[in-house]
C-alpha atoms as a PDB file:
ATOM      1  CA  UNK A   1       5.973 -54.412 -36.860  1.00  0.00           C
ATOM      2  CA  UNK A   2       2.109 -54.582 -35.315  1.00  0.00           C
ATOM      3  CA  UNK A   3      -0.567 -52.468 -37.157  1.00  0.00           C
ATOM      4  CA  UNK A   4      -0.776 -48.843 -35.918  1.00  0.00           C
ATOM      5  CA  UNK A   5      -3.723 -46.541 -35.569  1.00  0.00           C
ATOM      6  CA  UNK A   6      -2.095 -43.549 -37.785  1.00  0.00           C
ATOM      7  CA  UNK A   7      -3.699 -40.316 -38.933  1.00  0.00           C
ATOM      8  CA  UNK A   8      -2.667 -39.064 -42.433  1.00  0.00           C
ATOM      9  CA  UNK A   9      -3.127 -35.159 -43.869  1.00  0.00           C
ATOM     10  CA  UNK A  10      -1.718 -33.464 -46.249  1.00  0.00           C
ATOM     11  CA  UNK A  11      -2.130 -30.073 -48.006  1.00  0.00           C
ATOM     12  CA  UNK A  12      -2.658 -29.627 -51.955  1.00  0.00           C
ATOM     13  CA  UNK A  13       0.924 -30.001 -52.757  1.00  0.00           C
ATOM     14  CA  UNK A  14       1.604 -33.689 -50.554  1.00  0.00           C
ATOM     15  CA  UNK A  15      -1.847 -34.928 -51.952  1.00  0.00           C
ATOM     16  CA  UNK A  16      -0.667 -36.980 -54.038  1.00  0.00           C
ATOM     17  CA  UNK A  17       2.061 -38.260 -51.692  1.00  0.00           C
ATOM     18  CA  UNK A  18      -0.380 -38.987 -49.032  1.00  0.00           C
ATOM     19  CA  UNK A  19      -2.799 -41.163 -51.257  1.00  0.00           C
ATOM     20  CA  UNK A  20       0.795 -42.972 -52.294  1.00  0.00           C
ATOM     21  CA  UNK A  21       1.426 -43.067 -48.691  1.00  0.00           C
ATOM     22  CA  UNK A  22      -2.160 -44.131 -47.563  1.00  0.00           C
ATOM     23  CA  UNK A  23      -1.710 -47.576 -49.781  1.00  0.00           C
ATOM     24  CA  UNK A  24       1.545 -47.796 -48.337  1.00  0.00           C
ATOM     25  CA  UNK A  25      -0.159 -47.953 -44.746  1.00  0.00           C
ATOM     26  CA  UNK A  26      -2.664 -49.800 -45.479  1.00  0.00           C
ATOM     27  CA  UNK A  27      -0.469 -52.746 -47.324  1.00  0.00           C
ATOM     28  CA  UNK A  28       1.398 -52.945 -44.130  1.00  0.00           C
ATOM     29  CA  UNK A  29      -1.463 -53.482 -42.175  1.00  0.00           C
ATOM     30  CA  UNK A  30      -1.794 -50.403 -40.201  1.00  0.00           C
ATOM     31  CA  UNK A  31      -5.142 -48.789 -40.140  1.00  0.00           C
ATOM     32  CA  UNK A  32      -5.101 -45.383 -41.647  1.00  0.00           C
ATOM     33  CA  UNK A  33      -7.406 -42.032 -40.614  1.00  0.00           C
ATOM     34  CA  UNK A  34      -7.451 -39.710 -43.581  1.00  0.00           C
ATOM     35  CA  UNK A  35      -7.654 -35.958 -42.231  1.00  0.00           C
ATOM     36  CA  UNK A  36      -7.367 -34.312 -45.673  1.00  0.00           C
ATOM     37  CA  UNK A  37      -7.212 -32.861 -48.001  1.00  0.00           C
ATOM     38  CA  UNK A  38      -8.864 -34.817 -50.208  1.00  0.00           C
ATOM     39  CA  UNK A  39      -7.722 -32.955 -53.762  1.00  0.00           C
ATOM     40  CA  UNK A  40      -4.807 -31.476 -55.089  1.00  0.00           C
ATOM     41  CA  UNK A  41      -7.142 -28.156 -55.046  1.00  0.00           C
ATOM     42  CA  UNK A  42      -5.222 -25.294 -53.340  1.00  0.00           C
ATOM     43  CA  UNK A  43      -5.698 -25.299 -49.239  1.00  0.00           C
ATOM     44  CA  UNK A  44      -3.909 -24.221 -46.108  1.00  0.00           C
ATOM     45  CA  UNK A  45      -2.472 -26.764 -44.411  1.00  0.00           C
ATOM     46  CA  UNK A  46      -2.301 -25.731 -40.898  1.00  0.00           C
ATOM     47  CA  UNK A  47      -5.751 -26.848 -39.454  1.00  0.00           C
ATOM     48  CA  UNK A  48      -5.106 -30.217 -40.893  1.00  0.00           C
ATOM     49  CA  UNK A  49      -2.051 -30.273 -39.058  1.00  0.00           C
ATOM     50  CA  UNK A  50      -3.450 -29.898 -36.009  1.00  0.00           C
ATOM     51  CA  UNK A  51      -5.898 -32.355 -36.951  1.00  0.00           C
ATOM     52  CA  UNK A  52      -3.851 -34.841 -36.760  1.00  0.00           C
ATOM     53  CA  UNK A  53      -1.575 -33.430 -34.407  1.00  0.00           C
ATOM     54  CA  UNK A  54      -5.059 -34.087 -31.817  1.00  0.00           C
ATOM     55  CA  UNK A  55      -5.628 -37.430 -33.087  1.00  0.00           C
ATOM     56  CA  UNK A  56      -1.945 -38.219 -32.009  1.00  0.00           C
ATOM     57  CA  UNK A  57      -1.783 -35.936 -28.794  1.00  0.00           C
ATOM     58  CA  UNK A  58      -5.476 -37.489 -27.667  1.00  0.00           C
ATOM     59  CA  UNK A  59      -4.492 -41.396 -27.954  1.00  0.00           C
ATOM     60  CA  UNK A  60      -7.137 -41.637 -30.927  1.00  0.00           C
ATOM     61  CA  UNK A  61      -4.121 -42.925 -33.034  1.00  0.00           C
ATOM     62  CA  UNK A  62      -0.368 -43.761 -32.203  1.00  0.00           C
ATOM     63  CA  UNK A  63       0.892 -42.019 -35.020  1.00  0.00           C
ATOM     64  CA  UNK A  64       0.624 -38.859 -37.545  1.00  0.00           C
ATOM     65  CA  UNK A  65       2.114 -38.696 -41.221  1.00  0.00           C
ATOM     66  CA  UNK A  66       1.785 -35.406 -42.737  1.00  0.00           C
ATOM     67  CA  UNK A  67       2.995 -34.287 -46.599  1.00  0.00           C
ATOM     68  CA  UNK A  68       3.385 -30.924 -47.583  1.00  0.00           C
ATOM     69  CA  UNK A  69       5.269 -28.876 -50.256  1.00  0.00           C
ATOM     70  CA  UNK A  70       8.556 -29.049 -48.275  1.00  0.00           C
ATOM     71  CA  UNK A  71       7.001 -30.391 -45.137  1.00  0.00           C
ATOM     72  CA  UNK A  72       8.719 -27.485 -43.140  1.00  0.00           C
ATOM     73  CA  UNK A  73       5.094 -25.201 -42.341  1.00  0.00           C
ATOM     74  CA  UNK A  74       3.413 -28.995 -41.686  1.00  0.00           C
ATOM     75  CA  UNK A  75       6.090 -29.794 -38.818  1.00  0.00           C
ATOM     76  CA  UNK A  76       5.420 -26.092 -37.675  1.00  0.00           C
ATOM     77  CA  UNK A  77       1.940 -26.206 -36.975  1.00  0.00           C
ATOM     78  CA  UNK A  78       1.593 -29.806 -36.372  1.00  0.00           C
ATOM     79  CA  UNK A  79       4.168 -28.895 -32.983  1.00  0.00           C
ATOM     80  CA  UNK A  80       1.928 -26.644 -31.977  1.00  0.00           C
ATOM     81  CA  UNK A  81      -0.378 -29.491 -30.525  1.00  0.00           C
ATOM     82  CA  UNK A  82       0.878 -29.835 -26.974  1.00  0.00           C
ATOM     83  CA  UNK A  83       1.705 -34.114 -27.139  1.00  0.00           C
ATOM     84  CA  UNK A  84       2.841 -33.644 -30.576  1.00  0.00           C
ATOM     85  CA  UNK A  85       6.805 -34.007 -31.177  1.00  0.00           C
ATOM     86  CA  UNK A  86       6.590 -33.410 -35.004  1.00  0.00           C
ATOM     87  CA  UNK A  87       9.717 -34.155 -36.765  1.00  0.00           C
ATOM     88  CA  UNK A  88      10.656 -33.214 -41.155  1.00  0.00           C
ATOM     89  CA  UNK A  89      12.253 -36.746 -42.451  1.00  0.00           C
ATOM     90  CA  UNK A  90      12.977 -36.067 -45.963  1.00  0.00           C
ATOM     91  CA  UNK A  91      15.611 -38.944 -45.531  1.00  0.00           C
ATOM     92  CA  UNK A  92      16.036 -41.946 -43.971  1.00  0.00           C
ATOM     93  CA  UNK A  93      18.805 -41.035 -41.233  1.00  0.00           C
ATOM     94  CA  UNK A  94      16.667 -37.757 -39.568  1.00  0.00           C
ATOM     95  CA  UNK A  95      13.458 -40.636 -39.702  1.00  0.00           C
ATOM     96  CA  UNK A  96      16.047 -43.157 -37.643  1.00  0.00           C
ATOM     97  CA  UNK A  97      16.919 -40.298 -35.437  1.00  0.00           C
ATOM     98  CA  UNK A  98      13.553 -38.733 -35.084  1.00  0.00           C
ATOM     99  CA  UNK A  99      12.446 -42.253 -33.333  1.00  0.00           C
ATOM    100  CA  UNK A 100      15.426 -43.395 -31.675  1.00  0.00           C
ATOM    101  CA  UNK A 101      16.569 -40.058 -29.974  1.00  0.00           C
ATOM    102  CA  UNK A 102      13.350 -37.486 -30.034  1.00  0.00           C
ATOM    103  CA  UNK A 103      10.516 -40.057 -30.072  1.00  0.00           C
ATOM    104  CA  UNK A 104       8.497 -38.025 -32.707  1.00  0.00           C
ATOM    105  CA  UNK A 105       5.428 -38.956 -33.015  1.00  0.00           C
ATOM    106  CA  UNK A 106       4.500 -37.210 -35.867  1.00  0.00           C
ATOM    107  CA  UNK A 107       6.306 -37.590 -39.588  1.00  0.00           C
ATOM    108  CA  UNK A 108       6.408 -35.083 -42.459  1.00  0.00           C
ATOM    109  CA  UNK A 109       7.516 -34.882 -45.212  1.00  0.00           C
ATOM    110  CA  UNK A 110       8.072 -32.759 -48.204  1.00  0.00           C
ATOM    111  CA  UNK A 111       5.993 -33.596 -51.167  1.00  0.00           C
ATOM    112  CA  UNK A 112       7.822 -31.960 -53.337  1.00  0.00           C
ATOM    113  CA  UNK A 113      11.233 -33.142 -52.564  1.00  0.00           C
ATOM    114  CA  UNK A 114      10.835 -36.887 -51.650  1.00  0.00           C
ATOM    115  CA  UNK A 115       9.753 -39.626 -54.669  1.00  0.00           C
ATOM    116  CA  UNK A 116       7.254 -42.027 -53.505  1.00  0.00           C
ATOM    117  CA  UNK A 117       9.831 -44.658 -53.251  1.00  0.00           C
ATOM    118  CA  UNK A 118      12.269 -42.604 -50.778  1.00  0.00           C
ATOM    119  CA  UNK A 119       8.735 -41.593 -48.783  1.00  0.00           C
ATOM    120  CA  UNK A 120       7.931 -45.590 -48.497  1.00  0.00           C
ATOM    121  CA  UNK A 121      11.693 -46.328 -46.623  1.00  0.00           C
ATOM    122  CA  UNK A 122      11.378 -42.992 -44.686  1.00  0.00           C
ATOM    123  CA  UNK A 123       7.570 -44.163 -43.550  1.00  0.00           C
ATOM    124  CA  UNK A 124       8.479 -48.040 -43.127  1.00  0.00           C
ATOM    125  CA  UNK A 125      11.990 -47.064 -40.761  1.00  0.00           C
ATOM    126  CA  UNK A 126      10.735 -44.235 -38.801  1.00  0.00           C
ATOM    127  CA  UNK A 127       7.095 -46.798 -37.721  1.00  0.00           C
ATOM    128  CA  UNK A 128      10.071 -48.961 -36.753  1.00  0.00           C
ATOM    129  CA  UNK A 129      12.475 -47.551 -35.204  1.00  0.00           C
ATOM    130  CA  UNK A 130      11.965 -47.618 -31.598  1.00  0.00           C
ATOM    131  CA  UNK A 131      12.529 -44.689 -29.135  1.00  0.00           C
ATOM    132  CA  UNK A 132      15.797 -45.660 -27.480  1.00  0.00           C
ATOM    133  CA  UNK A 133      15.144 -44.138 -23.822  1.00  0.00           C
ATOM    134  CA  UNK A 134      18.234 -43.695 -21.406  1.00  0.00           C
ATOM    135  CA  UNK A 135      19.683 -40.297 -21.932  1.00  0.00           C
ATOM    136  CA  UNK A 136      17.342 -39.189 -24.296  1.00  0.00           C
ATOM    137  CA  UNK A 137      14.710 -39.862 -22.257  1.00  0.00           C
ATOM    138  CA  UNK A 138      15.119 -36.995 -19.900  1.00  0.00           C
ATOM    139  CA  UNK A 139      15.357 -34.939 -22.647  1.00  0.00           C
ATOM    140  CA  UNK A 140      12.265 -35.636 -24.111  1.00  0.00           C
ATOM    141  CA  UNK A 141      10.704 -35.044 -20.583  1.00  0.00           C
ATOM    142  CA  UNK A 142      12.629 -31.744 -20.481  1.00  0.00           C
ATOM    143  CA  UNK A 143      10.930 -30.786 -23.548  1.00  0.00           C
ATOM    144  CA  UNK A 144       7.623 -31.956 -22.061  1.00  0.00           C
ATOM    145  CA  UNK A 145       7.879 -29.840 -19.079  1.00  0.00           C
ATOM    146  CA  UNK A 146       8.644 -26.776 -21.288  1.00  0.00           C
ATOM    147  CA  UNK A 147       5.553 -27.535 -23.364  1.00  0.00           C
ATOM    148  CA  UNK A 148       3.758 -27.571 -19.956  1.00  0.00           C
ATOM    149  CA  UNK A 149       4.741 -24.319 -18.724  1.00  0.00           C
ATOM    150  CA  UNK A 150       3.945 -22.587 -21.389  1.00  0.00           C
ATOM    151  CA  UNK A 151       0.559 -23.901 -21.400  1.00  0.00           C
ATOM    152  CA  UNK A 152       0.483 -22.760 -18.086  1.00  0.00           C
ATOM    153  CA  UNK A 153       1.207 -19.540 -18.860  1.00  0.00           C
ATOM    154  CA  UNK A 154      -0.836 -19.037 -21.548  1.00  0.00           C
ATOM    155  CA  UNK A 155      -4.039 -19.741 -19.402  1.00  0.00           C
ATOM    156  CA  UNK A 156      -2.799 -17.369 -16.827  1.00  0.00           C
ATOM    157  CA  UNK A 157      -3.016 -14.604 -19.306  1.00  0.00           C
END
């Protein structure tokens, strides 16, 4: 597997995760953009989301890894980034799927339910797993055009 560009962010609770994670990366020889937080000091996560969520959605990195508490409100927000197809891996089989079938293109994952050792496999298989195209595909597109025209319509409000 090549070295990505991938943006990393976490809240308070996936801190420590994310600095696990970060070595991880950087061992593999990707090049890792840290978006935050940079403590395990209480924050909200939701702007760093979309942090990284922009890096992705803008082409300033392939890929986004975000740890939270549960990872559920990071997948949330992060998806709220039109480009971003944020998927919660807190095992290895929704990180194969998330690739193969959805093409996420964002990861997170709960902090506080995945050990750093589970995190490494779920990080290592989901960077390479490709996205299998063919029927899925078209469904990713479908999704895309969705995204679209509700972007659409938001501006026409």
């Amino acid at each position: 597997m090549p070295g990505m560009r991938i943006a990393v962010g976490a809240d308070h609770a996936g801190f420590r995760l994310k600095e696990h994670l970060k070595q991880t990366l950087t061992s593999l020889g990707h090049d890792v953009t840290d978006a935050g937080t940079d403590s395990d000091a209480m924050v909200d996560y939701p702007a760093i989301c979309a942090q990284v969520g922009r890096a992705v959605a803008s082409g300033e990195v392939e890929r986004g890894v975000i740890v939270g508490g549960s990872g559920q409100g990071e997948q949330i927000a992060a998806n709220k980034v039109p480009g971003v197809r944020a998927a919660l891996c807190n095992d290895l089989f929704t990180a194969r799927m998330s690739r193969a079938h959805n093409d996420a293109n964002v990861l997170t994952i709960g902090g506080r339910i995945v050990a750093a050792p589970l995190a490494d496999e779920i990080v290592q298989l989901w960077l390479s797993t490709a996205f299998e195209g063919g029927r899925h595909a078209e469904r990713v597109q479908q999704i895309a055009r969705i995204e679209r025209s509700m972007v659409t319509e938001r501006q026409g409000s």
